[in-house]
Protein backbone atom coordinates (compact mmCIF):
# COMPACT_ATOMS: atom_id res chain seq x y z
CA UNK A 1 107.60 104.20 96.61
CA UNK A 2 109.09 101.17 97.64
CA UNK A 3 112.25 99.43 95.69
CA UNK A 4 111.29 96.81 92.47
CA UNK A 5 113.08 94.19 92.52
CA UNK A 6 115.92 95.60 94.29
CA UNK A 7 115.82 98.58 91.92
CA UNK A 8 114.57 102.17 93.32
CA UNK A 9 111.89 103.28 91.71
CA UNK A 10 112.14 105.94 89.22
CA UNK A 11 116.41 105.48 88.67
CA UNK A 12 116.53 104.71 84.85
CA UNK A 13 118.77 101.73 86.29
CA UNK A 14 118.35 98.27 84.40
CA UNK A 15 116.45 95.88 86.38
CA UNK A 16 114.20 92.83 86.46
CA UNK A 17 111.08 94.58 85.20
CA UNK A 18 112.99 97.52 82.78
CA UNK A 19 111.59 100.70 81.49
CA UNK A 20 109.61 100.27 78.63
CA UNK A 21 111.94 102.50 76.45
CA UNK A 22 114.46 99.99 77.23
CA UNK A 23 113.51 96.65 76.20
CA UNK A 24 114.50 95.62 72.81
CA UNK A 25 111.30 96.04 70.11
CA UNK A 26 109.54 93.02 69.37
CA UNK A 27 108.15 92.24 65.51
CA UNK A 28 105.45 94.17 64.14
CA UNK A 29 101.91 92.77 63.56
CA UNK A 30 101.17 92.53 59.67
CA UNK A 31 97.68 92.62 59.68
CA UNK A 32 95.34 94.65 61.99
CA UNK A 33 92.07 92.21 63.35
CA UNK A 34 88.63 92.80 62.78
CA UNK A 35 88.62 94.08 66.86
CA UNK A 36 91.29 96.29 66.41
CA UNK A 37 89.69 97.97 62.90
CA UNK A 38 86.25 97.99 64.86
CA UNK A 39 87.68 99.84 67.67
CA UNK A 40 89.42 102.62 65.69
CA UNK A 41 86.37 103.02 63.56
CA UNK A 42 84.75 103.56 67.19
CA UNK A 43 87.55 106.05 67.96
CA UNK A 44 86.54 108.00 64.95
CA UNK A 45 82.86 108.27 65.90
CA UNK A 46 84.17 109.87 69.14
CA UNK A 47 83.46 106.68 70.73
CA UNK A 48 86.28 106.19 73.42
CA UNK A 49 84.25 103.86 75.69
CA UNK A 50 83.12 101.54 73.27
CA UNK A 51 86.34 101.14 71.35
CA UNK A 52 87.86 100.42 75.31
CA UNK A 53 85.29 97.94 75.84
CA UNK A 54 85.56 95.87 72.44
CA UNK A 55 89.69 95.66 72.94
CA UNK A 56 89.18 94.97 76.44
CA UNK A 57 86.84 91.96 75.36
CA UNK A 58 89.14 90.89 72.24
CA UNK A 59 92.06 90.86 74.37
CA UNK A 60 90.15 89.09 77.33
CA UNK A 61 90.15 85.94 74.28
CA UNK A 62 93.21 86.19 72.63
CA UNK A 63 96.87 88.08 72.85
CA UNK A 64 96.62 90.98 69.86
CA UNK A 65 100.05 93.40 70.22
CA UNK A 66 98.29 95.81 68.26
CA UNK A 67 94.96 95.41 69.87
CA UNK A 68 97.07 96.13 72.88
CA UNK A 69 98.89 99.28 71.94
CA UNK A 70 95.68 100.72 70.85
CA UNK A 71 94.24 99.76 74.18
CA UNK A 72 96.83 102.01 75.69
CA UNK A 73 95.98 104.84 73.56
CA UNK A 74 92.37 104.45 74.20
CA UNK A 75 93.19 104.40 77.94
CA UNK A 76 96.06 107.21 77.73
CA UNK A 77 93.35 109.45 75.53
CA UNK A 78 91.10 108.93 78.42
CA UNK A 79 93.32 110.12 81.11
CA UNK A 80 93.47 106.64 82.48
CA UNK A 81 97.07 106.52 82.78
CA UNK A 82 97.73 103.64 85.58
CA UNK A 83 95.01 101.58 82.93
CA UNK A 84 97.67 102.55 79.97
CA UNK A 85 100.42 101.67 81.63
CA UNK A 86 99.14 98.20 82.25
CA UNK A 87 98.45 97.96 78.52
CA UNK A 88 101.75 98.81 77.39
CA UNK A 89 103.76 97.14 79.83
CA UNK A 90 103.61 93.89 77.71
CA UNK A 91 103.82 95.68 74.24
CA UNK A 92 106.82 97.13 72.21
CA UNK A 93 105.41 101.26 72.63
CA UNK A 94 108.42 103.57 73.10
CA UNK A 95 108.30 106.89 74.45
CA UNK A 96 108.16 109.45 77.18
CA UNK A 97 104.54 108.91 77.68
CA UNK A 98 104.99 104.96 77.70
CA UNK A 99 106.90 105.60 80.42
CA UNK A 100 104.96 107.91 82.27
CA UNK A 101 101.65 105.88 82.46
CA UNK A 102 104.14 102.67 83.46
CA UNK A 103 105.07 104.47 86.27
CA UNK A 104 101.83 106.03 87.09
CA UNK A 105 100.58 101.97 86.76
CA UNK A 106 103.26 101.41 89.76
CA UNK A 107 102.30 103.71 91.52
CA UNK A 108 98.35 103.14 91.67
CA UNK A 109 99.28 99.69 93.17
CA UNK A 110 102.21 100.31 95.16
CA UNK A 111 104.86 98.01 93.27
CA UNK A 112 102.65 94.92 94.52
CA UNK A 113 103.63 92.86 92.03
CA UNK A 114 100.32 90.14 92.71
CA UNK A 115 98.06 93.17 92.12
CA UNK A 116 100.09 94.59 89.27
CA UNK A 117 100.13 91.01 87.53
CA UNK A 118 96.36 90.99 88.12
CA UNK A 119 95.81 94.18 86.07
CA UNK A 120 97.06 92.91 83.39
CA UNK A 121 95.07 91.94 80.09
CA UNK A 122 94.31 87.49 81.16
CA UNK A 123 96.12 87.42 77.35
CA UNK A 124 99.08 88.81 78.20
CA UNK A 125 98.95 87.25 81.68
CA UNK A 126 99.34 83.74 79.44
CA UNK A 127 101.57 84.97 76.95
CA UNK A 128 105.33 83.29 77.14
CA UNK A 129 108.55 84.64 76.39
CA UNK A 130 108.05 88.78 76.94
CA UNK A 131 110.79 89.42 79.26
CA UNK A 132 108.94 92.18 81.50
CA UNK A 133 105.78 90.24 81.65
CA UNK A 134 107.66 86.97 82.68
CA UNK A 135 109.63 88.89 85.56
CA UNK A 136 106.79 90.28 86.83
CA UNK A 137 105.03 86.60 87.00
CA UNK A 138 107.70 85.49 88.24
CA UNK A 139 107.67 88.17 91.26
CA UNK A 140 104.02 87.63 92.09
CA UNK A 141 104.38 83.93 92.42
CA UNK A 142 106.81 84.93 95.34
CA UNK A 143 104.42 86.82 96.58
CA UNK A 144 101.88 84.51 96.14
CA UNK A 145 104.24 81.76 98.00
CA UNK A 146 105.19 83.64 101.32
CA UNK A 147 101.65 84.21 101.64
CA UNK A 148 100.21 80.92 101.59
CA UNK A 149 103.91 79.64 103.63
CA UNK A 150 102.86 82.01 106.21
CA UNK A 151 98.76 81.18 106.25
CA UNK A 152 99.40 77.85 107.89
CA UNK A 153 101.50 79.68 110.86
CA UNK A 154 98.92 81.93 111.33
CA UNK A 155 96.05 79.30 111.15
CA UNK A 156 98.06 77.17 114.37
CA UNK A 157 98.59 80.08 116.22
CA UNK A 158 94.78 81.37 115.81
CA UNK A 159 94.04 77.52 116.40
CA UNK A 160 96.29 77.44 119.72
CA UNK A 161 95.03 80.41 121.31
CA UNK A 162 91.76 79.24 120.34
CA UNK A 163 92.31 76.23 122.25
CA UNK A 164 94.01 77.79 125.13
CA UNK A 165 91.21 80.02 125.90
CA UNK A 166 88.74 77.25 125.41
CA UNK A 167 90.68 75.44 128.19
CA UNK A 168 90.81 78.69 130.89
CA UNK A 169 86.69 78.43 130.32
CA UNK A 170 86.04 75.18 130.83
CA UNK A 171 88.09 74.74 133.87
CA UNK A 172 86.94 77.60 135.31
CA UNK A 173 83.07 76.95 134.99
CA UNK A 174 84.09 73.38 136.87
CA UNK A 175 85.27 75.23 139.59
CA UNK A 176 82.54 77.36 139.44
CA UNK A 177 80.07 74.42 139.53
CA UNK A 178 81.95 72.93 142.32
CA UNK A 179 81.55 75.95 144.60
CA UNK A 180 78.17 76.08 143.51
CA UNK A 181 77.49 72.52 144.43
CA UNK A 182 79.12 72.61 148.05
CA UNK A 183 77.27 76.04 148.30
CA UNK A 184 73.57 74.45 147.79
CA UNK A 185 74.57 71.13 149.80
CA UNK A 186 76.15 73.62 152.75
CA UNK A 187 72.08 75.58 152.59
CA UNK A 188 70.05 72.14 152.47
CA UNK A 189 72.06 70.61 155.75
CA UNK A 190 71.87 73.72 157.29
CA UNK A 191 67.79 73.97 156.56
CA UNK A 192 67.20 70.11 157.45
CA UNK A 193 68.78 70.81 160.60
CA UNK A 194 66.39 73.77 161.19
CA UNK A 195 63.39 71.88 160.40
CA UNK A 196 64.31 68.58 162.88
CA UNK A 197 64.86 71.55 165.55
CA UNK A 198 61.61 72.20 164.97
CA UNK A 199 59.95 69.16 164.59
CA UNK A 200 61.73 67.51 167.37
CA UNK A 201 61.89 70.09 170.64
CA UNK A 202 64.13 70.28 173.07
């Protein structure tokens, strides 16, 4: 697993994305929504998949912390725990198994941060001010800029040898065309000379 952020993976050390167990707790939501009472009323019908797919929907439209921790535990009931992991990055959920399904989220996309940023819930993606979620924006915009610095160096050099090549092609049908040419008027003086020989004798 490669290094994040100039951190090795799986050292406990502080660094720009930190452990989940280590980042200060944010405030608790008063009120649960109508999503988040729908879903754990689908939870205690046994219904795992649909309370995943009416957070995943509620949280598609608006940022929910508690819609989002229960998302987790949907996902970490499940056995999904890369899926978890994503959902609890950008929540306040402490523990040994927070920490567990983070890493597991890591490691199902290779610290990339642009892929890891895309897994995340769009609300949380354009949530403000959550100090793991911000680094890790932060990091995939990077990413995001090398790769469209180094599209345009790729494009001229594709272009170049595009161009090159076309060159070589053209100048060596000419030549062909030429040799062609002096080939064909070579065979017609050397067959009109063959006919006057026989039209005119002697």
């Amino acid at each position: 697993m490669q290094a994040l952020c100039g951190i090795p993976h799986q050292t406990g050390h502080p660094g720009i994305l930190l452990r989940v167990s280590e980042e200060p707790p944010e405030q608790p939501v008063d009120a649960s929504s109508g999503a988040v009472t729908r879903a754990r009323a689908d939870l205690a019908a046994g219904r795992e998949w649909k309370a995943r797919e009416r957070l995943v929907g509620h949280l598609a439209q608006e940022y929910d912390a508690e819609a989002l921790e229960l998302l987790g535990e949907v996902h970490h009931a499940m056995r999904d725990l890369p899926a978890a992991g994503a959902a609890w990055f950008g929540t306040a959920r402490r523990g040994k198994d927070v920490d567990e399904a983070v890493d597991a989220w890591r490691e199902r996309y290779g610290d990339h941060f642009a892929q890891m940023w895309s897994s995340l819930p769009r609300s949380v993606r354009e949530l403000e001010g959550n100090k793991r979620v911000d680094a890790l924006r932060r990091r995939a915009e990077q990413v995001g800029a090398r790769g469209a610095a180094g599209a345009p160096g790729t494009g001229s050099g594709s272009s170049a040898s595009g161009d090159d090549s076309g060159d070589g092609g053209t100048d060596a049908a000419t030549i062909i065309a030429l040799a062609l040419g002096v080939l064909f008027v070579a065979c017609a003086v050397v067959g009109l000379v063959t006919v006057l020989g026989w039209l005119v004798p002697g």
